[in-house]
N, C-alpha and C. Protein backbone atom coordinates (compact mmCIF):
# COMPACT_ATOMS: atom_id res chain seq x y z
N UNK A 1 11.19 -23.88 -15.85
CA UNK A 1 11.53 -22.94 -14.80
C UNK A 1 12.61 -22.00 -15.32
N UNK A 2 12.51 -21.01 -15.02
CA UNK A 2 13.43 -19.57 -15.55
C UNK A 2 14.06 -19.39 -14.34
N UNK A 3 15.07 -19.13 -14.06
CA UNK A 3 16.52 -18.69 -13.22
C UNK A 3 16.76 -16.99 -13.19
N UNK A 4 16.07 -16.43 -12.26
CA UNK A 4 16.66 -14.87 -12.02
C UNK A 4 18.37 -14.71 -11.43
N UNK A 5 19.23 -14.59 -12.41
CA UNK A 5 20.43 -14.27 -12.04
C UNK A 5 21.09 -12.57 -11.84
N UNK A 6 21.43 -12.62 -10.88
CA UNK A 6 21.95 -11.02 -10.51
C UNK A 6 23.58 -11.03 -11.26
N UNK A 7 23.71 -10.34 -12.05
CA UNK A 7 25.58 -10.41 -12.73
C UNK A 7 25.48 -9.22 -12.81
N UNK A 8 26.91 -8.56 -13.34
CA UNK A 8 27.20 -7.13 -13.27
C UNK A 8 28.37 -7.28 -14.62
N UNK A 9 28.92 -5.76 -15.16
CA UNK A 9 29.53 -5.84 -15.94
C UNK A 9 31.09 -5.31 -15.39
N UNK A 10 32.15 -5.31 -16.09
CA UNK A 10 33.51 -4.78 -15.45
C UNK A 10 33.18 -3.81 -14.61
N UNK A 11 32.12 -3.11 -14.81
CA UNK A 11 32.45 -1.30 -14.34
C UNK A 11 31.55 -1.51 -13.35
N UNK A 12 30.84 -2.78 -13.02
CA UNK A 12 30.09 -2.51 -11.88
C UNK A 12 28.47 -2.61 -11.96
N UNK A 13 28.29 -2.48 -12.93
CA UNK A 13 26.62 -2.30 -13.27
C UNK A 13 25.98 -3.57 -13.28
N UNK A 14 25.19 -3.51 -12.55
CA UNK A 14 24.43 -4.73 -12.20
C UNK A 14 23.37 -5.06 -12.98
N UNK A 15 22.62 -5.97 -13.65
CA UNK A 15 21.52 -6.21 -14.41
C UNK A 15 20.61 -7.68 -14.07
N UNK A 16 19.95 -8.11 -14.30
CA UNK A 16 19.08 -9.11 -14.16
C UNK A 16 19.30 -10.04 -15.54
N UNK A 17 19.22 -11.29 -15.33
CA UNK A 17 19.28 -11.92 -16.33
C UNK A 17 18.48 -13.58 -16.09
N UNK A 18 17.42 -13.68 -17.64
CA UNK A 18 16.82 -14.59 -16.68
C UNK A 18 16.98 -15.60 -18.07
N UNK A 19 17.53 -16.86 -17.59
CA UNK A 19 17.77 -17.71 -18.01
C UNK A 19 17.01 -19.26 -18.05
N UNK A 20 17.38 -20.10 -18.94
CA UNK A 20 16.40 -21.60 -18.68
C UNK A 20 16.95 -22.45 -17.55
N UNK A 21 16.50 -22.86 -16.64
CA UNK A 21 16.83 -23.43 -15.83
C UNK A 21 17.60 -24.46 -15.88
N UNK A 22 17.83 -24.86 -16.78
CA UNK A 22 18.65 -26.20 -17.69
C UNK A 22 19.84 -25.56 -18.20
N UNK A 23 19.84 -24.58 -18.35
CA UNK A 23 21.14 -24.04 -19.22
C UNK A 23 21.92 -23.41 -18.39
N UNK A 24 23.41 -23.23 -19.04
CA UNK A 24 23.99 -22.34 -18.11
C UNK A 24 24.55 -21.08 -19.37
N UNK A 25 24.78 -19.90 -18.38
CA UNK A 25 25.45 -18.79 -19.05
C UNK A 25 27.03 -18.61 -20.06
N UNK A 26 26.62 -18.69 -20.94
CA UNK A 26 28.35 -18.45 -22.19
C UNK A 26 28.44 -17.03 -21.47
N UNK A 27 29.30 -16.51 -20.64
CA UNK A 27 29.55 -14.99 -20.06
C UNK A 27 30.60 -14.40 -21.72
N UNK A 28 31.10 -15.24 -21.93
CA UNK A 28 31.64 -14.37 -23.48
C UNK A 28 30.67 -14.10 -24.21
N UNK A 29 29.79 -15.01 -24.62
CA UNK A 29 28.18 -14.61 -25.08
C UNK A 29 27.91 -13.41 -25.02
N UNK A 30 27.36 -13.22 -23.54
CA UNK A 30 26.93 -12.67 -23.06
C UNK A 30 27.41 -11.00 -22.81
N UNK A 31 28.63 -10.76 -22.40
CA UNK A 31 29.38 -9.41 -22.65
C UNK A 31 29.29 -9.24 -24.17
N UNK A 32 29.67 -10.37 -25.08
CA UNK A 32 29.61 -9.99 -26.41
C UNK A 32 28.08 -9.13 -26.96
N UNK A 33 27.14 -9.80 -26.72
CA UNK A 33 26.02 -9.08 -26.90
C UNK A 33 25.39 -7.63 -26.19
N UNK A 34 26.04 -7.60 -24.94
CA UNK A 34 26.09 -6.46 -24.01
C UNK A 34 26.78 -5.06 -24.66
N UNK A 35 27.64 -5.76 -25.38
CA UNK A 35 28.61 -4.70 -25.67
C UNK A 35 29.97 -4.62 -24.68
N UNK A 36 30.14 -5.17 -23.91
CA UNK A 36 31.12 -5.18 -22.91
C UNK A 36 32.35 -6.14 -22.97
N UNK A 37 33.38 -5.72 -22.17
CA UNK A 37 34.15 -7.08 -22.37
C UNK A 37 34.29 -8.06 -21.36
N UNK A 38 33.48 -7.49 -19.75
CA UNK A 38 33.66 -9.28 -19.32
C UNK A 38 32.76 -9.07 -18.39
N UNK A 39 31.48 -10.26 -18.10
CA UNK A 39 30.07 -9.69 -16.96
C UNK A 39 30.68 -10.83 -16.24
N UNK A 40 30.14 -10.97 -15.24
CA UNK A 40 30.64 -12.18 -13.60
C UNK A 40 29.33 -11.94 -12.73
N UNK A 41 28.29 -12.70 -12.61
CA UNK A 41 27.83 -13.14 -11.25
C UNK A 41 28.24 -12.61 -9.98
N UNK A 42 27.39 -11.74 -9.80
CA UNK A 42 27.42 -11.14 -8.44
C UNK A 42 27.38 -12.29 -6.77
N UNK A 43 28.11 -11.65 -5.64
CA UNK A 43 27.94 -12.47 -4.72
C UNK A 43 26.35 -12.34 -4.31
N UNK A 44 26.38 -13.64 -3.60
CA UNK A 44 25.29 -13.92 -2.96
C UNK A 44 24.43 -12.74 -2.14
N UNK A 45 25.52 -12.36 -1.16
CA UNK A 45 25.19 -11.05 -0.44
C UNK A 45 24.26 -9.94 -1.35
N UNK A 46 25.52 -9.39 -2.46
CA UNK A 46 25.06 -8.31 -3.24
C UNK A 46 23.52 -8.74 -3.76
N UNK A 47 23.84 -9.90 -4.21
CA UNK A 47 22.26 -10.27 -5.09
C UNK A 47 21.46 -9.88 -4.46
N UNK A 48 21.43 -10.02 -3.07
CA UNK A 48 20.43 -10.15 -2.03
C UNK A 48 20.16 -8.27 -1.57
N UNK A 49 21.47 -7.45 -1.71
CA UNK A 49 21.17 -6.02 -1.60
C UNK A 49 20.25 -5.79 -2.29
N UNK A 50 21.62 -5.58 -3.42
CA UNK A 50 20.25 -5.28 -4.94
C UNK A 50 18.87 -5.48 -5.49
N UNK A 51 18.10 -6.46 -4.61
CA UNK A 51 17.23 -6.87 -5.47
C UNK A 51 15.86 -7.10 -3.89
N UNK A 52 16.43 -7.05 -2.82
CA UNK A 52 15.98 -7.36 -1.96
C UNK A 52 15.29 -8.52 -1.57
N UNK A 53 15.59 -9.38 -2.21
CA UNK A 53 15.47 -10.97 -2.16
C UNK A 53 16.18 -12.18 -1.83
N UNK A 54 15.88 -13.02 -1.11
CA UNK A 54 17.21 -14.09 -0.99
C UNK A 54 17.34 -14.90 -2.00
N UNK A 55 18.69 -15.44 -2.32
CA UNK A 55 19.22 -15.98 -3.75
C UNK A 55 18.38 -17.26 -3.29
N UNK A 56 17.79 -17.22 -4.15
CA UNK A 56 17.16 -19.31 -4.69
C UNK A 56 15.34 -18.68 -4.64
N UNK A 57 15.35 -17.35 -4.56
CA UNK A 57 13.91 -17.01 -4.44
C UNK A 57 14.01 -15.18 -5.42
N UNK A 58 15.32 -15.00 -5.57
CA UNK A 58 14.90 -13.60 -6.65
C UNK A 58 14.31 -14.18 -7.55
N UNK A 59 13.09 -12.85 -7.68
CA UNK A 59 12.21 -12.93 -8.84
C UNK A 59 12.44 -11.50 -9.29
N UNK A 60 12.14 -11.22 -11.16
CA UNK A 60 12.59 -10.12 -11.96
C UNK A 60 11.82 -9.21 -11.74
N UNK A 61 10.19 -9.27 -10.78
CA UNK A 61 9.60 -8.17 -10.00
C UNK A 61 9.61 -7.69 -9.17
N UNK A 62 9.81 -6.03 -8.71
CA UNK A 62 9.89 -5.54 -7.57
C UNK A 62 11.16 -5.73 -6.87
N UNK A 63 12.50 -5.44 -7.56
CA UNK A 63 13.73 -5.16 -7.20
C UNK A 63 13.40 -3.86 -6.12
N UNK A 64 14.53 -4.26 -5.22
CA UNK A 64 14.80 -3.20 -4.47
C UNK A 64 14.90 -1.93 -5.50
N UNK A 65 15.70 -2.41 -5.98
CA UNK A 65 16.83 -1.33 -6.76
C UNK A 65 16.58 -1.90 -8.32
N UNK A 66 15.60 -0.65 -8.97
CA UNK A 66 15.60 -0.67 -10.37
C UNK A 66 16.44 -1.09 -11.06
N UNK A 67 16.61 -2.53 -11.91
CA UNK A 67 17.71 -3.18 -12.77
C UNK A 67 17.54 -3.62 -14.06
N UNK A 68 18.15 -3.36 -14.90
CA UNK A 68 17.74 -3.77 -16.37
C UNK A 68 17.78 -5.02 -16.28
N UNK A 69 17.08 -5.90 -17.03
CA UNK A 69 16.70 -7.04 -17.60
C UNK A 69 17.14 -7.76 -18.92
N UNK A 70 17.78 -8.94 -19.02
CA UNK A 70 17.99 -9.39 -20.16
C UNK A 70 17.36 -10.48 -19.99
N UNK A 71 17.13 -11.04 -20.87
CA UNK A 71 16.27 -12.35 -21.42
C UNK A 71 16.86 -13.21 -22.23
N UNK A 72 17.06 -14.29 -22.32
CA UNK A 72 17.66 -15.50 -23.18
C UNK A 72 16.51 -15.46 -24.51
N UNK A 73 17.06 -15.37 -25.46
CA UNK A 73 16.24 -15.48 -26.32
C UNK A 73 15.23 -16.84 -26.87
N UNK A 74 15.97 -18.03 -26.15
CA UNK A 74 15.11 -18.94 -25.87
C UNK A 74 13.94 -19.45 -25.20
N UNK A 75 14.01 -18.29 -23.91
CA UNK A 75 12.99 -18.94 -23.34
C UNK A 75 11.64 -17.80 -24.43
N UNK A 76 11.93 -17.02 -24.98
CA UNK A 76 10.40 -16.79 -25.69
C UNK A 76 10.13 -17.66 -26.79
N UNK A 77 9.97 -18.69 -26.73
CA UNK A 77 10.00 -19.60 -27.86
C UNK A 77 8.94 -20.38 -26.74
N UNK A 78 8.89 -20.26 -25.42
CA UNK A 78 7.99 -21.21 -24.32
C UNK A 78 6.70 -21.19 -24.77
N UNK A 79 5.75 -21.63 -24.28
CA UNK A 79 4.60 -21.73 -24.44
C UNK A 79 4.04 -20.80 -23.01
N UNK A 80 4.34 -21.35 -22.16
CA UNK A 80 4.53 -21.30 -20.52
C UNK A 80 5.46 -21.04 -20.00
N UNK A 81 5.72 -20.18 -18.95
CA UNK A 81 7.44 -19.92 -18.32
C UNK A 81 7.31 -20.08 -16.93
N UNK A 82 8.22 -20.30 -15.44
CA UNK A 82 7.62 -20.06 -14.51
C UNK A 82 8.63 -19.20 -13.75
N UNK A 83 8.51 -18.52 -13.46
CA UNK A 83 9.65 -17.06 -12.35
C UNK A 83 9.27 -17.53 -10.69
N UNK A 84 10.38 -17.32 -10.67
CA UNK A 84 10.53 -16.99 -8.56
C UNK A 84 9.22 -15.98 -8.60
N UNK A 85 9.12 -15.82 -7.39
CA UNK A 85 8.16 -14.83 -7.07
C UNK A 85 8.29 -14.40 -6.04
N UNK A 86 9.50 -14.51 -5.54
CA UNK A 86 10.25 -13.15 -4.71
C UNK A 86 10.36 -14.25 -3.37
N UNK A 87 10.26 -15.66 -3.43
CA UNK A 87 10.68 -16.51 -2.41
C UNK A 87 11.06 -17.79 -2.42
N UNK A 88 11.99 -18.89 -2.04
CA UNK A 88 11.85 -19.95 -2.17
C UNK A 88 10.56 -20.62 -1.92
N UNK A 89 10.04 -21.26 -3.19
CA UNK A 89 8.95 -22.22 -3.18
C UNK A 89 7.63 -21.62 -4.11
N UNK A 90 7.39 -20.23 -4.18
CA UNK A 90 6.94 -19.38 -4.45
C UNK A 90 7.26 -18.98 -6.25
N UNK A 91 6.32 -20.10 -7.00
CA UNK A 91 7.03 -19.58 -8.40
C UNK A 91 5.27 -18.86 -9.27
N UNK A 92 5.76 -18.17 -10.17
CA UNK A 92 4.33 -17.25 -10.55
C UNK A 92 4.54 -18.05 -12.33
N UNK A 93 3.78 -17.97 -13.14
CA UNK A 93 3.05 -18.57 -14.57
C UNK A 93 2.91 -17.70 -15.26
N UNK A 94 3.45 -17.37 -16.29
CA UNK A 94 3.46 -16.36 -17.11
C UNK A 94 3.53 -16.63 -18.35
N UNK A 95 3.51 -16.29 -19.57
CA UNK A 95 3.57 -16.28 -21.09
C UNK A 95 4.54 -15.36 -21.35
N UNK A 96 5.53 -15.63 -22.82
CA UNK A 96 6.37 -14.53 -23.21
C UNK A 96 6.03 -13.38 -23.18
N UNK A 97 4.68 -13.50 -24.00
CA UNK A 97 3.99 -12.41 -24.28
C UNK A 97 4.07 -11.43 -22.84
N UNK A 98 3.82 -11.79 -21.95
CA UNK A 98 3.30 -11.32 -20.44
C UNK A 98 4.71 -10.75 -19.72
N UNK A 99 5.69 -11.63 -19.98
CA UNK A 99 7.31 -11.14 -19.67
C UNK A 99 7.59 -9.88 -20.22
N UNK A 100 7.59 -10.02 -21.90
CA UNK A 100 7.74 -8.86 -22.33
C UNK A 100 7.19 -7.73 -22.66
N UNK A 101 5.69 -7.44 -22.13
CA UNK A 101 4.81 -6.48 -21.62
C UNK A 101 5.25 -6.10 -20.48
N UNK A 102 5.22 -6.74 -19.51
CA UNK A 102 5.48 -6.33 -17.95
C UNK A 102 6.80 -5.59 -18.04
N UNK A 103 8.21 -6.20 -17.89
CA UNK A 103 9.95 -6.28 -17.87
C UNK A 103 10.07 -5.67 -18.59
N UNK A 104 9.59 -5.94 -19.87
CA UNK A 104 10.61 -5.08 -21.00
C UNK A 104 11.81 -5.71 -20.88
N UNK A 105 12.06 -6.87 -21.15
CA UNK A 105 13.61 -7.12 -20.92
C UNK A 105 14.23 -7.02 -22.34
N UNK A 106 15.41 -6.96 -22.71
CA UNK A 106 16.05 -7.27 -23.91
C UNK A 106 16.35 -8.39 -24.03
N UNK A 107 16.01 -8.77 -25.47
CA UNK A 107 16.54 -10.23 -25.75
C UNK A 107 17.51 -10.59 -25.99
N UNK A 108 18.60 -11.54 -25.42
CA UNK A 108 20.05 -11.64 -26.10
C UNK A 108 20.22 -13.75 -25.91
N UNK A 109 21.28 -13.58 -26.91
CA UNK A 109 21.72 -14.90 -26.75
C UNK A 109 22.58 -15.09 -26.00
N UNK A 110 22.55 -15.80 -24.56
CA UNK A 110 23.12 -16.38 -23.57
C UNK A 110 23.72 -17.12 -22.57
N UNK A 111 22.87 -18.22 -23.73
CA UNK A 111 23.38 -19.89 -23.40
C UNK A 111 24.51 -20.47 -23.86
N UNK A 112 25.41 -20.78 -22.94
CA UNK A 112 26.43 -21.73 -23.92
C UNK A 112 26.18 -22.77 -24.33
């Protein structure tokens, strides 16, 4: 299972980030590869503006609000992946291949 997380960077900019469900986020990692110096997890609320979804059911399709995408560079190593699909309970089956056709996300290293 893949984890759609809503975070933002100092200045505000919000992005998508989809992670292994097992892992959690190195945020020094993570700004480090961004280029930035410090990203933080958006509130619950905002997630839920931005993306027009409730948190435990965002999925990386059909944001309210157009958001760049990052990707753990691990999960394309899956065979199989599975994403929210825009609801609790509601998860969709996909291939790397299929992530990174569709999203276009960038790949970065993000796991601590």
């Amino acid at each position: 299972m893949v984890k759609t997380l809503v975070m933002e960077t100092a200045r505000g900019e919000a992005f998508l980030l989809l992670m292994p469900g097992d892992r959690r986020v190195s945020l020094k990692r993570l700004a480090r590869a961004l280029g930035v110096k410090n990203v933080s997890t958006v509130a619950p609320r905002e997630a839920e503006r931005l993306t027009g979804y409730r948190v435990g059911g965002i999925s990386p399709y059909g944001t309210k609000r157009p958001l760049p995408v990052y990707v753990d560079k691990s999960i394309l190593q899956l065979d199989r992946l599975y994403v929210n699909g825009g609801r609790r309970g509601l998860v969709v089956e996909l291939t790397p291949r299929t992530l990174l056709e569709t999203l276009r996300p960038t790949p970065v290293h993000a796991a601590g």
